[in-house]
Protein backbone atom coordinates (compact mmCIF):
# COMPACT_ATOMS: atom_id res chain seq x y z
CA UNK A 1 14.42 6.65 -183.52
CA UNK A 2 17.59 6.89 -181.63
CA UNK A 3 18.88 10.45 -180.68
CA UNK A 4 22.07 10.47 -181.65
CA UNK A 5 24.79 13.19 -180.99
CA UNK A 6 28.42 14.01 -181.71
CA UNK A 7 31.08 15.33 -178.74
CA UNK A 8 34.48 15.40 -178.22
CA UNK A 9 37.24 13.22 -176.71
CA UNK A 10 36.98 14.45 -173.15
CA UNK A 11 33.50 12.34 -173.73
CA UNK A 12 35.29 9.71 -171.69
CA UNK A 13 33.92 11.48 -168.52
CA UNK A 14 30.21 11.28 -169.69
CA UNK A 15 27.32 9.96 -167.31
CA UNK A 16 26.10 6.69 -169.94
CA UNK A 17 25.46 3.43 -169.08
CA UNK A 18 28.53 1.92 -170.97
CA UNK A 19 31.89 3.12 -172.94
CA UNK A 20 32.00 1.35 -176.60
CA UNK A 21 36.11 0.95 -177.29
CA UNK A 22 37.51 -0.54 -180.10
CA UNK A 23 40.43 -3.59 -179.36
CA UNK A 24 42.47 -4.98 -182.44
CA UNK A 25 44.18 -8.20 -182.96
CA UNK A 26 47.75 -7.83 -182.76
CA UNK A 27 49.46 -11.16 -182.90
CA UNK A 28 47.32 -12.83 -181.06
CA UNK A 29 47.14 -10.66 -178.16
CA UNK A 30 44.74 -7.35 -178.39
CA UNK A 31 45.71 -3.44 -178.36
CA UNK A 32 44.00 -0.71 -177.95
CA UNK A 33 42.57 1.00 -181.02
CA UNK A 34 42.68 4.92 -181.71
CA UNK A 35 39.92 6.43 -179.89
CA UNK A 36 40.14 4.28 -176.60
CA UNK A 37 43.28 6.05 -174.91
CA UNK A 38 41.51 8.80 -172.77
CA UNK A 39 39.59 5.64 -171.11
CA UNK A 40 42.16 3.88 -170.66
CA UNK A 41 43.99 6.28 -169.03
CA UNK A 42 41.14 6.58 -167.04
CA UNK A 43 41.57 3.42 -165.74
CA UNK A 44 45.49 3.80 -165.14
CA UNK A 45 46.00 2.16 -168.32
CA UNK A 46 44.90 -1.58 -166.68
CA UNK A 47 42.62 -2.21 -170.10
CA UNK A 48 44.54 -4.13 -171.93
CA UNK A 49 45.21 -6.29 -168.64
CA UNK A 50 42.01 -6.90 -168.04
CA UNK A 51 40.49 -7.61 -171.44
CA UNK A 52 43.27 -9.96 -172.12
CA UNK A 53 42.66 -11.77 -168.41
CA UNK A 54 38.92 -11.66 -169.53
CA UNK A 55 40.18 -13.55 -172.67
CA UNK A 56 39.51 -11.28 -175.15
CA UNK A 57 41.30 -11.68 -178.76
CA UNK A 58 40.25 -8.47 -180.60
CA UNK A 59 38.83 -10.79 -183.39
CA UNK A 60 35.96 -8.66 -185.37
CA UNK A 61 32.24 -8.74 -183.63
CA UNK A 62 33.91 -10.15 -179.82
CA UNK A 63 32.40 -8.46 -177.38
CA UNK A 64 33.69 -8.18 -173.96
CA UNK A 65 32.67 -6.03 -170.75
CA UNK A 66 35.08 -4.95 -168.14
CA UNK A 67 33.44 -3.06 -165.37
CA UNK A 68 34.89 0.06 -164.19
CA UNK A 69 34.78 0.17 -160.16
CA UNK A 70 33.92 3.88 -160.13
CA UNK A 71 36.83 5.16 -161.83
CA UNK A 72 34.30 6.83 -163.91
CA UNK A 73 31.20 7.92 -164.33
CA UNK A 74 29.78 5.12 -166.75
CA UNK A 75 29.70 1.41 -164.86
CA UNK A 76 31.08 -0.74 -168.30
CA UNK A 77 33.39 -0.54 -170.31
CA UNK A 78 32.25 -2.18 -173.76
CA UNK A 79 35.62 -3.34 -175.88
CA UNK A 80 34.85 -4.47 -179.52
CA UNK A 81 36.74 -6.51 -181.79
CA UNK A 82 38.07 -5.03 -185.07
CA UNK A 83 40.53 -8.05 -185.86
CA UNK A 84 44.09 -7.32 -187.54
CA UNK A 85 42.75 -4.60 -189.43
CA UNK A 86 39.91 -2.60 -190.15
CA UNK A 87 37.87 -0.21 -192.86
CA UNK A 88 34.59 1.25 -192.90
CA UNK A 89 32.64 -1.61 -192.73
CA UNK A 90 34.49 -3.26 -189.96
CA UNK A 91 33.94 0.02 -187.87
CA UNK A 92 29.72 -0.42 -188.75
CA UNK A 93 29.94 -4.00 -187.89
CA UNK A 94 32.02 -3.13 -184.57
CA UNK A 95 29.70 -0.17 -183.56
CA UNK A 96 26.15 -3.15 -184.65
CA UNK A 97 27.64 -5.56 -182.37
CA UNK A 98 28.75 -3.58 -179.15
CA UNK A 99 25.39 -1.72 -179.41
CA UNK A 100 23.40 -4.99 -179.66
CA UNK A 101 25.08 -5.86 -176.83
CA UNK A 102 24.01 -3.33 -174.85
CA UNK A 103 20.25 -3.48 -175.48
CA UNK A 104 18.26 -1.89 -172.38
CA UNK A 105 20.63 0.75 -171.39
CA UNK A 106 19.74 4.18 -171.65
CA UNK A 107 22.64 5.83 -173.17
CA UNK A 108 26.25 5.21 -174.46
CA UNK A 109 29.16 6.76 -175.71
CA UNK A 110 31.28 5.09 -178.59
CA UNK A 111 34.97 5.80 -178.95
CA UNK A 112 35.80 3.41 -181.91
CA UNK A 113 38.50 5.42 -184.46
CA UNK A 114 36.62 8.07 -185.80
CA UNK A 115 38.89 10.10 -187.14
CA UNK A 116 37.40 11.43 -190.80
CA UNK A 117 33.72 12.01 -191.75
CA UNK A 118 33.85 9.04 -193.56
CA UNK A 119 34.80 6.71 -190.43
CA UNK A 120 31.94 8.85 -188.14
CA UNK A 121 29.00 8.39 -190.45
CA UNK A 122 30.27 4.70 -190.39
CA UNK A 123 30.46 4.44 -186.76
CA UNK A 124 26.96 6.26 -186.39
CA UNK A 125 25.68 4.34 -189.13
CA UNK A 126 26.54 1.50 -187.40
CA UNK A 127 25.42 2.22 -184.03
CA UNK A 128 22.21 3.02 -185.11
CA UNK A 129 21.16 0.08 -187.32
CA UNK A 130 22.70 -2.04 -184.44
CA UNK A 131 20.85 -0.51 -182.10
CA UNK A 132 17.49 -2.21 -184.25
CA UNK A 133 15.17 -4.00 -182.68
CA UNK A 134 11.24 -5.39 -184.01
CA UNK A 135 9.17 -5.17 -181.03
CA UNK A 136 5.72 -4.29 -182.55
CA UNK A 137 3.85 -7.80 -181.74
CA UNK A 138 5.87 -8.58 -178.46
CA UNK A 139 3.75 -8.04 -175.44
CA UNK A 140 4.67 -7.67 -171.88
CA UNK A 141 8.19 -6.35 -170.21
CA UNK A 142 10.54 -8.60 -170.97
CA UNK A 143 11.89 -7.68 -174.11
CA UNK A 144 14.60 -5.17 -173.91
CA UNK A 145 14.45 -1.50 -175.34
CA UNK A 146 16.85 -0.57 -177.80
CA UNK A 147 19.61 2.41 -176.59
CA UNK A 148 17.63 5.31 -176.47
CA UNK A 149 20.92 8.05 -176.67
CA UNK A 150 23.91 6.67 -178.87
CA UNK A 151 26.91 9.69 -178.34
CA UNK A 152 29.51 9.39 -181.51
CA UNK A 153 33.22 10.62 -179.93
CA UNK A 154 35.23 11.95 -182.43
CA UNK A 155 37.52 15.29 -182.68
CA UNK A 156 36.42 15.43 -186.39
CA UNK A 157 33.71 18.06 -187.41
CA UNK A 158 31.53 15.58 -188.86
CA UNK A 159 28.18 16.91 -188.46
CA UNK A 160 26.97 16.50 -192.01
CA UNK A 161 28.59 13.51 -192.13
CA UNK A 162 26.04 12.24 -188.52
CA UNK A 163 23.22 13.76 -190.51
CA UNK A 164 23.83 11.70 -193.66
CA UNK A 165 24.25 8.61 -191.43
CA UNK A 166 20.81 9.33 -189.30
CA UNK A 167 18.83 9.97 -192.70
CA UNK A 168 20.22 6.55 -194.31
CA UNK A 169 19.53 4.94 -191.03
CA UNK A 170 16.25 5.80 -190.73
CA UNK A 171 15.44 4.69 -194.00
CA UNK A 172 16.66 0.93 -193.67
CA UNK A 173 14.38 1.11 -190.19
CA UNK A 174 11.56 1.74 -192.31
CA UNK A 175 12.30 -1.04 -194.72
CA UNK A 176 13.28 -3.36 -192.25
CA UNK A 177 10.04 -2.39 -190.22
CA UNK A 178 8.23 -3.15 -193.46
CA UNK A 179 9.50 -6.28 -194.15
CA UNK A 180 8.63 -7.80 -190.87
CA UNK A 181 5.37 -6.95 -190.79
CA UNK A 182 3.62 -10.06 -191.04
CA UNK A 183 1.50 -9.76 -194.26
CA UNK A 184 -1.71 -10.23 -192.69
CA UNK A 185 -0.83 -6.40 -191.72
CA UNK A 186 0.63 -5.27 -194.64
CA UNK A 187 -1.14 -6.45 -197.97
CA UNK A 188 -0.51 -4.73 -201.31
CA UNK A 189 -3.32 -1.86 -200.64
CA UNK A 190 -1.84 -0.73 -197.20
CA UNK A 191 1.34 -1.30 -198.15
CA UNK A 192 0.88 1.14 -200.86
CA UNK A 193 -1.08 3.75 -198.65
CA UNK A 194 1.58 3.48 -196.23
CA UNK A 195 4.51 4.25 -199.43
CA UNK A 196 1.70 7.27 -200.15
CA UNK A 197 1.91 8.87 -196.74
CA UNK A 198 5.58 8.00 -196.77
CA UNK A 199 6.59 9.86 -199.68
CA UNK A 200 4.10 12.34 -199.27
CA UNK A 201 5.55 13.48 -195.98
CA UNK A 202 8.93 13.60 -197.68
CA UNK A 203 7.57 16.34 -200.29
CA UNK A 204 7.95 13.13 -203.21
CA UNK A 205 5.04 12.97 -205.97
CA UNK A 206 2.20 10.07 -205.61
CA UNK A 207 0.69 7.98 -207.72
CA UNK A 208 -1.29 5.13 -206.67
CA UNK A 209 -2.79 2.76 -209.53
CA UNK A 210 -5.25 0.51 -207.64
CA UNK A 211 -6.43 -2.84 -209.66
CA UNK A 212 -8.87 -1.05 -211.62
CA UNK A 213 -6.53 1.23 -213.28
CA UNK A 214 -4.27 -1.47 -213.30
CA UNK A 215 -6.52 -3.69 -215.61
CA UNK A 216 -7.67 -0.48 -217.65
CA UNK A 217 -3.57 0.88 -218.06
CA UNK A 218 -2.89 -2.75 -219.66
CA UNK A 219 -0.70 -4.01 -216.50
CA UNK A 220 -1.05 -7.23 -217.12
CA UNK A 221 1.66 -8.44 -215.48
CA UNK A 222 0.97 -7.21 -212.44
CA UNK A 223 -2.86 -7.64 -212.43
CA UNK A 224 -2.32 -11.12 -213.43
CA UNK A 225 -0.15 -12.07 -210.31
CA UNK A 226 -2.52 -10.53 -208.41
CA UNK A 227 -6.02 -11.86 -209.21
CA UNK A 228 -5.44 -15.13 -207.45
CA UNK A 229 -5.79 -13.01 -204.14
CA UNK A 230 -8.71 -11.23 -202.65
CA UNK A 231 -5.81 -8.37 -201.36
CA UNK A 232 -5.88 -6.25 -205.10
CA UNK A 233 -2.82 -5.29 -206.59
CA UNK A 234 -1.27 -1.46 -206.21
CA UNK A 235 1.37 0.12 -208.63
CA UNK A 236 2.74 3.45 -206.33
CA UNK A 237 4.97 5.89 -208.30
CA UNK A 238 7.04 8.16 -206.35
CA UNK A 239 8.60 11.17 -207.69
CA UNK A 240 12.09 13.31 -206.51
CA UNK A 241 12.77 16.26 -208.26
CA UNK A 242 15.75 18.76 -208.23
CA UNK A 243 15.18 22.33 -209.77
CA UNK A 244 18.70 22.05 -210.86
CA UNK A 245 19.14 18.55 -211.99
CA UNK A 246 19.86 17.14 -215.86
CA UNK A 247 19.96 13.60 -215.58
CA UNK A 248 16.99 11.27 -214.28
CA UNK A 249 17.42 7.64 -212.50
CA UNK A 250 14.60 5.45 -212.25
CA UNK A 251 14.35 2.77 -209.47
CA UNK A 252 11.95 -0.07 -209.72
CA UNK A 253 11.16 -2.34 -207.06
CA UNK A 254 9.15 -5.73 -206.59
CA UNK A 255 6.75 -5.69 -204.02
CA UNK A 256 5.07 -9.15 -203.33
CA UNK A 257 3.72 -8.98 -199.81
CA UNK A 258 3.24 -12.42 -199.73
CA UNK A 259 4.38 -15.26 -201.78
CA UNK A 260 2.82 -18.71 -201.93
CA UNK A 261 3.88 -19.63 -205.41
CA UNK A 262 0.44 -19.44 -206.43
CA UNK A 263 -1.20 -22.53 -208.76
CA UNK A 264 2.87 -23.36 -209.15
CA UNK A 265 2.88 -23.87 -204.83
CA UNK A 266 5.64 -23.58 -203.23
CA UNK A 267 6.64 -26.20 -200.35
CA UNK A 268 5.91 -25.00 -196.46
CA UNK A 269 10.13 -24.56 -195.61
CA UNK A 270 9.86 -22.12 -198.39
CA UNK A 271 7.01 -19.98 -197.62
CA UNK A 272 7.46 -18.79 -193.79
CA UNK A 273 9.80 -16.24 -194.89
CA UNK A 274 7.98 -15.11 -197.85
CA UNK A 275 6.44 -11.78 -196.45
CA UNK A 276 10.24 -10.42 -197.28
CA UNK A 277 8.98 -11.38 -201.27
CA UNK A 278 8.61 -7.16 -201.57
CA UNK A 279 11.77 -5.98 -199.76
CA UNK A 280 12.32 -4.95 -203.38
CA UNK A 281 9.52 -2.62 -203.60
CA UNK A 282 10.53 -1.18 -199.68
CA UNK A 283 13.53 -0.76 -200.95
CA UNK A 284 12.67 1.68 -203.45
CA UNK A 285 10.54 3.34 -201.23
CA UNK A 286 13.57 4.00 -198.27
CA UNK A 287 15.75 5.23 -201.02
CA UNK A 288 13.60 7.95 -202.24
CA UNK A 289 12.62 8.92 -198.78
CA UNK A 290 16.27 9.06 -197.67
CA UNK A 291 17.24 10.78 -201.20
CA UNK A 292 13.83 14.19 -200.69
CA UNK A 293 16.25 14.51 -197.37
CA UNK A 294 19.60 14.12 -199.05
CA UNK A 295 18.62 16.30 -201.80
CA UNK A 296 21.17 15.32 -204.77
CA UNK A 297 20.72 17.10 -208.09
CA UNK A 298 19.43 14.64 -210.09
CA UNK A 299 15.66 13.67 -210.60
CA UNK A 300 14.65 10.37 -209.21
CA UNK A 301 11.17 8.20 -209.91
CA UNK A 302 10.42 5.32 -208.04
CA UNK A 303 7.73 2.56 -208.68
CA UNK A 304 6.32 -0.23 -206.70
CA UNK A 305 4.45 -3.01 -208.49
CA UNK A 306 2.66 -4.75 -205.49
CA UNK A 307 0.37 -7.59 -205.75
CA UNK A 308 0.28 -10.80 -203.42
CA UNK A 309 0.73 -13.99 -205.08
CA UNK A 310 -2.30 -16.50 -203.96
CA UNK A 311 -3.76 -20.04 -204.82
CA UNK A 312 -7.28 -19.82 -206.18
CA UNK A 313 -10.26 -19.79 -208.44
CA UNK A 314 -9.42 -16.98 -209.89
CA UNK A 315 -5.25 -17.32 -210.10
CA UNK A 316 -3.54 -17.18 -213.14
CA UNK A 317 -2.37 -20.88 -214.23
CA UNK A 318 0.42 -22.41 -215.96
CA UNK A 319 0.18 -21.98 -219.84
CA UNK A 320 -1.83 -18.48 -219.40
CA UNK A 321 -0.87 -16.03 -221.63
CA UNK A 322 -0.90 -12.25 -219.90
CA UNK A 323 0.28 -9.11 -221.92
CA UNK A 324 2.39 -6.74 -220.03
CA UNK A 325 2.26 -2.80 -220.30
CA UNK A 326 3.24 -1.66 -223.53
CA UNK A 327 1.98 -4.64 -225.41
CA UNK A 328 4.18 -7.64 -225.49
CA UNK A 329 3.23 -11.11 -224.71
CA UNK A 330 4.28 -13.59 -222.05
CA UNK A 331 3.56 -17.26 -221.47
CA UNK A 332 3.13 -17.90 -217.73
CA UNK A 333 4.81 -21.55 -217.40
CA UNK A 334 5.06 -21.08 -213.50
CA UNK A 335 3.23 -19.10 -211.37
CA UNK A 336 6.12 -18.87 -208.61
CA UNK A 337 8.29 -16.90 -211.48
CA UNK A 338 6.02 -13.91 -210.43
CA UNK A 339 8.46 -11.23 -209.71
CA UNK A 340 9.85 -10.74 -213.10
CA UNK A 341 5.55 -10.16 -214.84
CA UNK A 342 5.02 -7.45 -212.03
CA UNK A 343 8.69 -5.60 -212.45
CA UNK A 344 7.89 -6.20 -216.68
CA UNK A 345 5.19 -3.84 -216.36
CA UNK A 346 7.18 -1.52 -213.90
CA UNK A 347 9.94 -1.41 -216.04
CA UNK A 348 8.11 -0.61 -219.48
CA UNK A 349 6.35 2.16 -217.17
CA UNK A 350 9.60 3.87 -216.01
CA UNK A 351 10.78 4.13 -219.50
CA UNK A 352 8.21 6.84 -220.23
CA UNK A 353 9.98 8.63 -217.67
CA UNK A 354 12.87 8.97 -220.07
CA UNK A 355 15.43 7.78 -217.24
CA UNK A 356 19.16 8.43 -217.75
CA UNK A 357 19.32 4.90 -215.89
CA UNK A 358 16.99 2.24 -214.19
CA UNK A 359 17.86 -0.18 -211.32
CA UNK A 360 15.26 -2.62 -210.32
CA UNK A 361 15.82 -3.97 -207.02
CA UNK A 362 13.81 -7.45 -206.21
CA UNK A 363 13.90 -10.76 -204.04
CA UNK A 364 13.98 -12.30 -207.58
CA UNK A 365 15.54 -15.78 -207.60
CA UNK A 366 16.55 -18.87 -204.82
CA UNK A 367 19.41 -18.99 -207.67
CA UNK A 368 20.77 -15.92 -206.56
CA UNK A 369 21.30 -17.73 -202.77
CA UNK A 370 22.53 -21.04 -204.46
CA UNK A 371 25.24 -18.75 -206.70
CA UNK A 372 26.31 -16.15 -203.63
CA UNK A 373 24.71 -17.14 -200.54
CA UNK A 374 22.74 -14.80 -198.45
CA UNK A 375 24.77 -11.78 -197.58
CA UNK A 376 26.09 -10.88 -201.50
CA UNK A 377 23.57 -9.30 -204.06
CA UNK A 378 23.49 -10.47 -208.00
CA UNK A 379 24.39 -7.24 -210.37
CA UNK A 380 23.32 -7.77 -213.55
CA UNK A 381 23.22 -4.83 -216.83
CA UNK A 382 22.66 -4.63 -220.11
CA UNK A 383 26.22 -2.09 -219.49
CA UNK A 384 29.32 -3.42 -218.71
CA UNK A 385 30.24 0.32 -217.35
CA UNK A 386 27.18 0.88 -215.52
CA UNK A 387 27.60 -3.34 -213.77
CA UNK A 388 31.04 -2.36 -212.62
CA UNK A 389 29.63 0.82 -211.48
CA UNK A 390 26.46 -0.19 -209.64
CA UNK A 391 28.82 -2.85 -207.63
CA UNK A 392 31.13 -0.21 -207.07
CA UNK A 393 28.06 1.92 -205.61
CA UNK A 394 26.85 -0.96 -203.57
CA UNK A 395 30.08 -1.36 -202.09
CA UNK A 396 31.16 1.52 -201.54
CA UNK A 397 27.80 2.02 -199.48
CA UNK A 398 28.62 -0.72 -196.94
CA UNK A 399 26.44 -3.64 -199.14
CA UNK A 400 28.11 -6.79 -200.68
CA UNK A 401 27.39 -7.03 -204.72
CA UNK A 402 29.16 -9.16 -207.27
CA UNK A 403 29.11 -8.59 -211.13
CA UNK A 404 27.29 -11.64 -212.60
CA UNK A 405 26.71 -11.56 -216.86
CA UNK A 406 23.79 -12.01 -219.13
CA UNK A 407 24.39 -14.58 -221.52
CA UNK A 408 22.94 -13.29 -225.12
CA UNK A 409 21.82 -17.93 -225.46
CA UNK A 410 20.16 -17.94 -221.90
CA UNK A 411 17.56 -15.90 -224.45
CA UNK A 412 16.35 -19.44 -226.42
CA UNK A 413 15.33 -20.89 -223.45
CA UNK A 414 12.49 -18.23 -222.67
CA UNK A 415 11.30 -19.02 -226.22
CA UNK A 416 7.42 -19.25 -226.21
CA UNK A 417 5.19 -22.09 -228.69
CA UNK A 418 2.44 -19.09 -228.13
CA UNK A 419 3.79 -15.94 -227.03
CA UNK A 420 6.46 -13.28 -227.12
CA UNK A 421 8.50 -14.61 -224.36
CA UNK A 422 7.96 -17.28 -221.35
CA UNK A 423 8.85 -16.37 -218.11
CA UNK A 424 10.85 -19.25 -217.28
CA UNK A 425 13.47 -21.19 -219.34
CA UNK A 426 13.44 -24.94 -220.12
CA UNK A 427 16.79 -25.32 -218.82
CA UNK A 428 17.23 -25.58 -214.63
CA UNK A 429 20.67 -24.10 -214.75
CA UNK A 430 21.38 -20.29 -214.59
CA UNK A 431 18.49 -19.54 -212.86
CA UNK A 432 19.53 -16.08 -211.39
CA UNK A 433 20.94 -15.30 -215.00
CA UNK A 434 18.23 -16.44 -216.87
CA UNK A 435 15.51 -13.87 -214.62
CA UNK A 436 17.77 -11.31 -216.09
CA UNK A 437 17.68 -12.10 -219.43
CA UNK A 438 13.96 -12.00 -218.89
CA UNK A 439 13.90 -8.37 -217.60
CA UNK A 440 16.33 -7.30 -220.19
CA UNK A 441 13.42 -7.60 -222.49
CA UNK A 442 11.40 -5.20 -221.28
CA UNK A 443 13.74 -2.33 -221.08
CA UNK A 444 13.37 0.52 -223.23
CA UNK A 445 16.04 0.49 -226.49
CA UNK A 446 18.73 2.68 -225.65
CA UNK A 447 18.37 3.21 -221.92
CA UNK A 448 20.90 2.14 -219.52
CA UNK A 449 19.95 -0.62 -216.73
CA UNK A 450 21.00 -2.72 -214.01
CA UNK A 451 19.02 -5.34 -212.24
CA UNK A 452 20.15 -5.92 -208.49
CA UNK A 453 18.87 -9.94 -207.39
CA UNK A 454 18.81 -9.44 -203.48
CA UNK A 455 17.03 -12.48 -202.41
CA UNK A 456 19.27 -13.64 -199.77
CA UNK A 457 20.40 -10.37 -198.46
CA UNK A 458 17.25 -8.85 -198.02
CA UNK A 459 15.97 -11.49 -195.31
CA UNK A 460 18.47 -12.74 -192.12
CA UNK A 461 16.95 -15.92 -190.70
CA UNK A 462 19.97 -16.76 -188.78
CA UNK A 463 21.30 -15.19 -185.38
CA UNK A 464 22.56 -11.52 -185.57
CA UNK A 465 25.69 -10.27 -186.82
CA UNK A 466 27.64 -6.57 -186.71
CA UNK A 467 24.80 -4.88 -187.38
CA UNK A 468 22.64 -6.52 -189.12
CA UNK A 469 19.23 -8.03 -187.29
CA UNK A 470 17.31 -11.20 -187.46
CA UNK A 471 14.87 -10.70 -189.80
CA UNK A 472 14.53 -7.81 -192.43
CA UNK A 473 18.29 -6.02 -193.22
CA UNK A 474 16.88 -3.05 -195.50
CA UNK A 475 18.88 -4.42 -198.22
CA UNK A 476 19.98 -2.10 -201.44
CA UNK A 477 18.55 0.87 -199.91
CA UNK A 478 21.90 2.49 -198.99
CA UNK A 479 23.33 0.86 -202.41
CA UNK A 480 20.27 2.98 -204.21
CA UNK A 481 20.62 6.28 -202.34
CA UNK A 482 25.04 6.07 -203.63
CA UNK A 483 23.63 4.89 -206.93
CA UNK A 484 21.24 8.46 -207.29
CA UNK A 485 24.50 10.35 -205.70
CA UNK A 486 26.68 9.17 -208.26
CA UNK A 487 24.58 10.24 -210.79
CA UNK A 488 24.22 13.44 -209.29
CA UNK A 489 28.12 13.94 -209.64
CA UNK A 490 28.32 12.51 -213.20
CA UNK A 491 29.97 8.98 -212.46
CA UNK A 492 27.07 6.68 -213.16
């Protein structure tokens, strides 16, 4: 992990490799944003000059370098875009993209405005998950490091605020480290040993159910996606308590580590990118890791249902009937509708936990990309309060959600000849809406819920951006960790 350190103004005079700088779009030329005076004065106030002879416009993510000929100690001076106007996100995005930039130095100082707690954590939050790079199968020396020293300027005394940003960002690196391991390396058993040591080293409780217990405990949703592979299905419950806490949030997370549509295959285009099939589940697992360090008083279980969804003599087919933990029925009409039988049993399973709340978390649906694309998340409740309120979470932690409803007469369409419920509708349309209505039937009368659809957000195929990677983002993780918090303070 990065180290990562706070200083003062003055910080202008540091010995790094570079100078981050923030530059803002003022029509159409570019000014210097708060934060970047004592370097440009450094410079006898020629910035501006220069990035605008360099051609820069201050539009948000531009990156431009503008060396400094000695006039102090670090060689670059890094300016960032922040466009006409900026929050807390734009200040992340700013920090991602300058420190992407600057992959293979050693150390750098960031003077982006930084004025409140609020705009430092984003900064460092920023910098950090920028800074990200997946290097574990690359072999020789030509892949460049990521920063190994990112300095945060900023007069404010935000040291909780660095701390809160460090914790969060480590947990993303985990899921995002998680979600590109190719699942060759991570099938359902080591990805649940792996969630064991995890949590274990964060004081959480484990519970691992391996496919025995599975079959035994009446998981039938989850054994039954996973007896088409010979990598046996894993159910991991992970447990946060506070000795002063009165309310209790469960998080539930799908975990396919690989997803080949079983019997129901998918097509090739669709199934490189289908080791990211459990950023659900990893999400689940970052949040409680990042919540044991966080420490909010309220009590928070976590549950992976892991299996890896395979073609074979042994798969489940089309027109099997499975029962899912706590004894209701479902018709299995495709075999590629396999995230909604394994979070079934997980969600049935957290209700014995009494919860306050649940939030399940999966890669769920390609509706969810055809409805929002791949950078905005599906919220869906069985609470109009507790939608609103999850979005505002999600936002309010830096992630993109939109409200989406549950239709009461999606419901006919999962109507079974033979069982309880089908786990896909009749009707093509609604996809992402109908999935929901499917999970709404398995959670426990009376309990509040929200089901977040991140199947385009939790997976970046195209090039970089602010400071989100190529690859796994650690999607809903920071979105989880505000959800627990807001509990914790009695607004969720």
């Amino acid at each position: 992990m990065t180290n990562l350190r706070l200083a003062r103004p003055e910080s202008a005079s540091l010995d790094v490799d570079a100078l981050v700088v923030g530059v803002v779009n003022d029509d159409s030329a570019v000014r210097l944003a708060p934060g970047a005076e004592v370097v440009d004065q450094a410079l006898d106030g020629s910035l501006v000059a220069a990035l605008t002879g360099l051609g820069a416009t201050g539009k948000p993510g531009e990156v431009t370098k503008v060396p400094t000929f000695g006039k102090l100690a670090a060689p670059v001076v890094v300016a960032v875009g922040l466009g006409d106007s900026y929050d807390d996100e734009a200040l992340r995005r700013a920090a991602g993209a300058a420190l992407r930039s600057l992959a293979g130095s050693s150390s750098v100082a960031v003077l982006l405005p930084a004025a409140t707690d609020e705009a430092v954590a984003a900064v460092a939050s920023g910098a950090l998950l920028g800074n990200y790079s997946y290097l574990n199968y690359r072999t020789g020396n030509g892949h460049k490091q990521p920063v190994a020293e990112v300095t945060v300027v900023s007069e404010a005394d935000a040291d909780d605020a660095m701390r809160r940003a460090e914790v969060l960002a480590e947990s993303v690196t985990l899921v995002r480290d998680l979600v590109n391991t190719p699942p060759s390396d991570l099938n359902p058993e080591i990805f649940a040993e792996t969630a064991g040591r995890v949590g274990e080293k964060a004081g959480l409780s484990v519970e691992i159910l391996d496919e025995n217990a599975l079959v035994d405990g009446g998981y039938g949703g989850i054994a039954g996606v996973g007896q088409g592979s010979v990598n046996p299905p894993r159910l991991v419950r992970l447990g946060y308590r506070h000795p002063e806490a009165a309310k209790t949030v469960a998080f539930v997370g799908k975990g396919i580590t690989f997803d080949s549509g079983g019997l129901s295959l998918k097509p090739a285009d669709s199934m490189d990118w289908m080791k990211s099939d459990m950023g659900g589940a990893a999400a689940v697992l970052g949040a409680l890791k990042a919540i044991a360090k966080l420490a909010p008083t309220v009590n928070v279980v976590g549950y992976l249902a892991i299996a890896e969804n395979m073609p074979s003599g042994t798969a489940q087919r089309p027109s099997d009937v499975i029962t899912i933990y706590g004894g209701k029925t479902v018709e299995v009409l495709n075999t590629d509708a396999e995230g909604r039988l394994v979070l079934a049993d997980a969600l049935v399973r957290a209700g014995e936990d009494e919860p306050d709340l649940i939030v399940d978390v999966a890669t769920l649906t390609g509706a969810q990309l055809v409805a929002l694309g791949t950078r905005i998340s599906g919220v869906m409740a069985n609470d109009d309060d507790v939608r609103e309120k999850v979005v505002s979470a999600a936002t309010r932690a830096g992630e993109a959600a939109w409200p989406m409803p549950l239709p009461d007469d999606l419901r006919k369409g999962l109507d079974s000849a033979v069982a309880d419920i089908a786990n896909i509708s009749g009707d093509r349309w609604g996809g992402m809406l109908v999935a929901g209505v499917f999970l709404q039937e398995f959670v426990p009368d009376g309990v509040r819920w929200a089901h977040i659809d991140i199947a385009g957000p939790a997976f970046h195929k195209g090039e970089p951006y602010g400071y989100t990677a190529k690859g796994g983002t650690g999607a809903a993780v920071r979105t989880l960790v505000q959800v627990a918090e807001d509990v914790a303070a009695g607004a969720l």
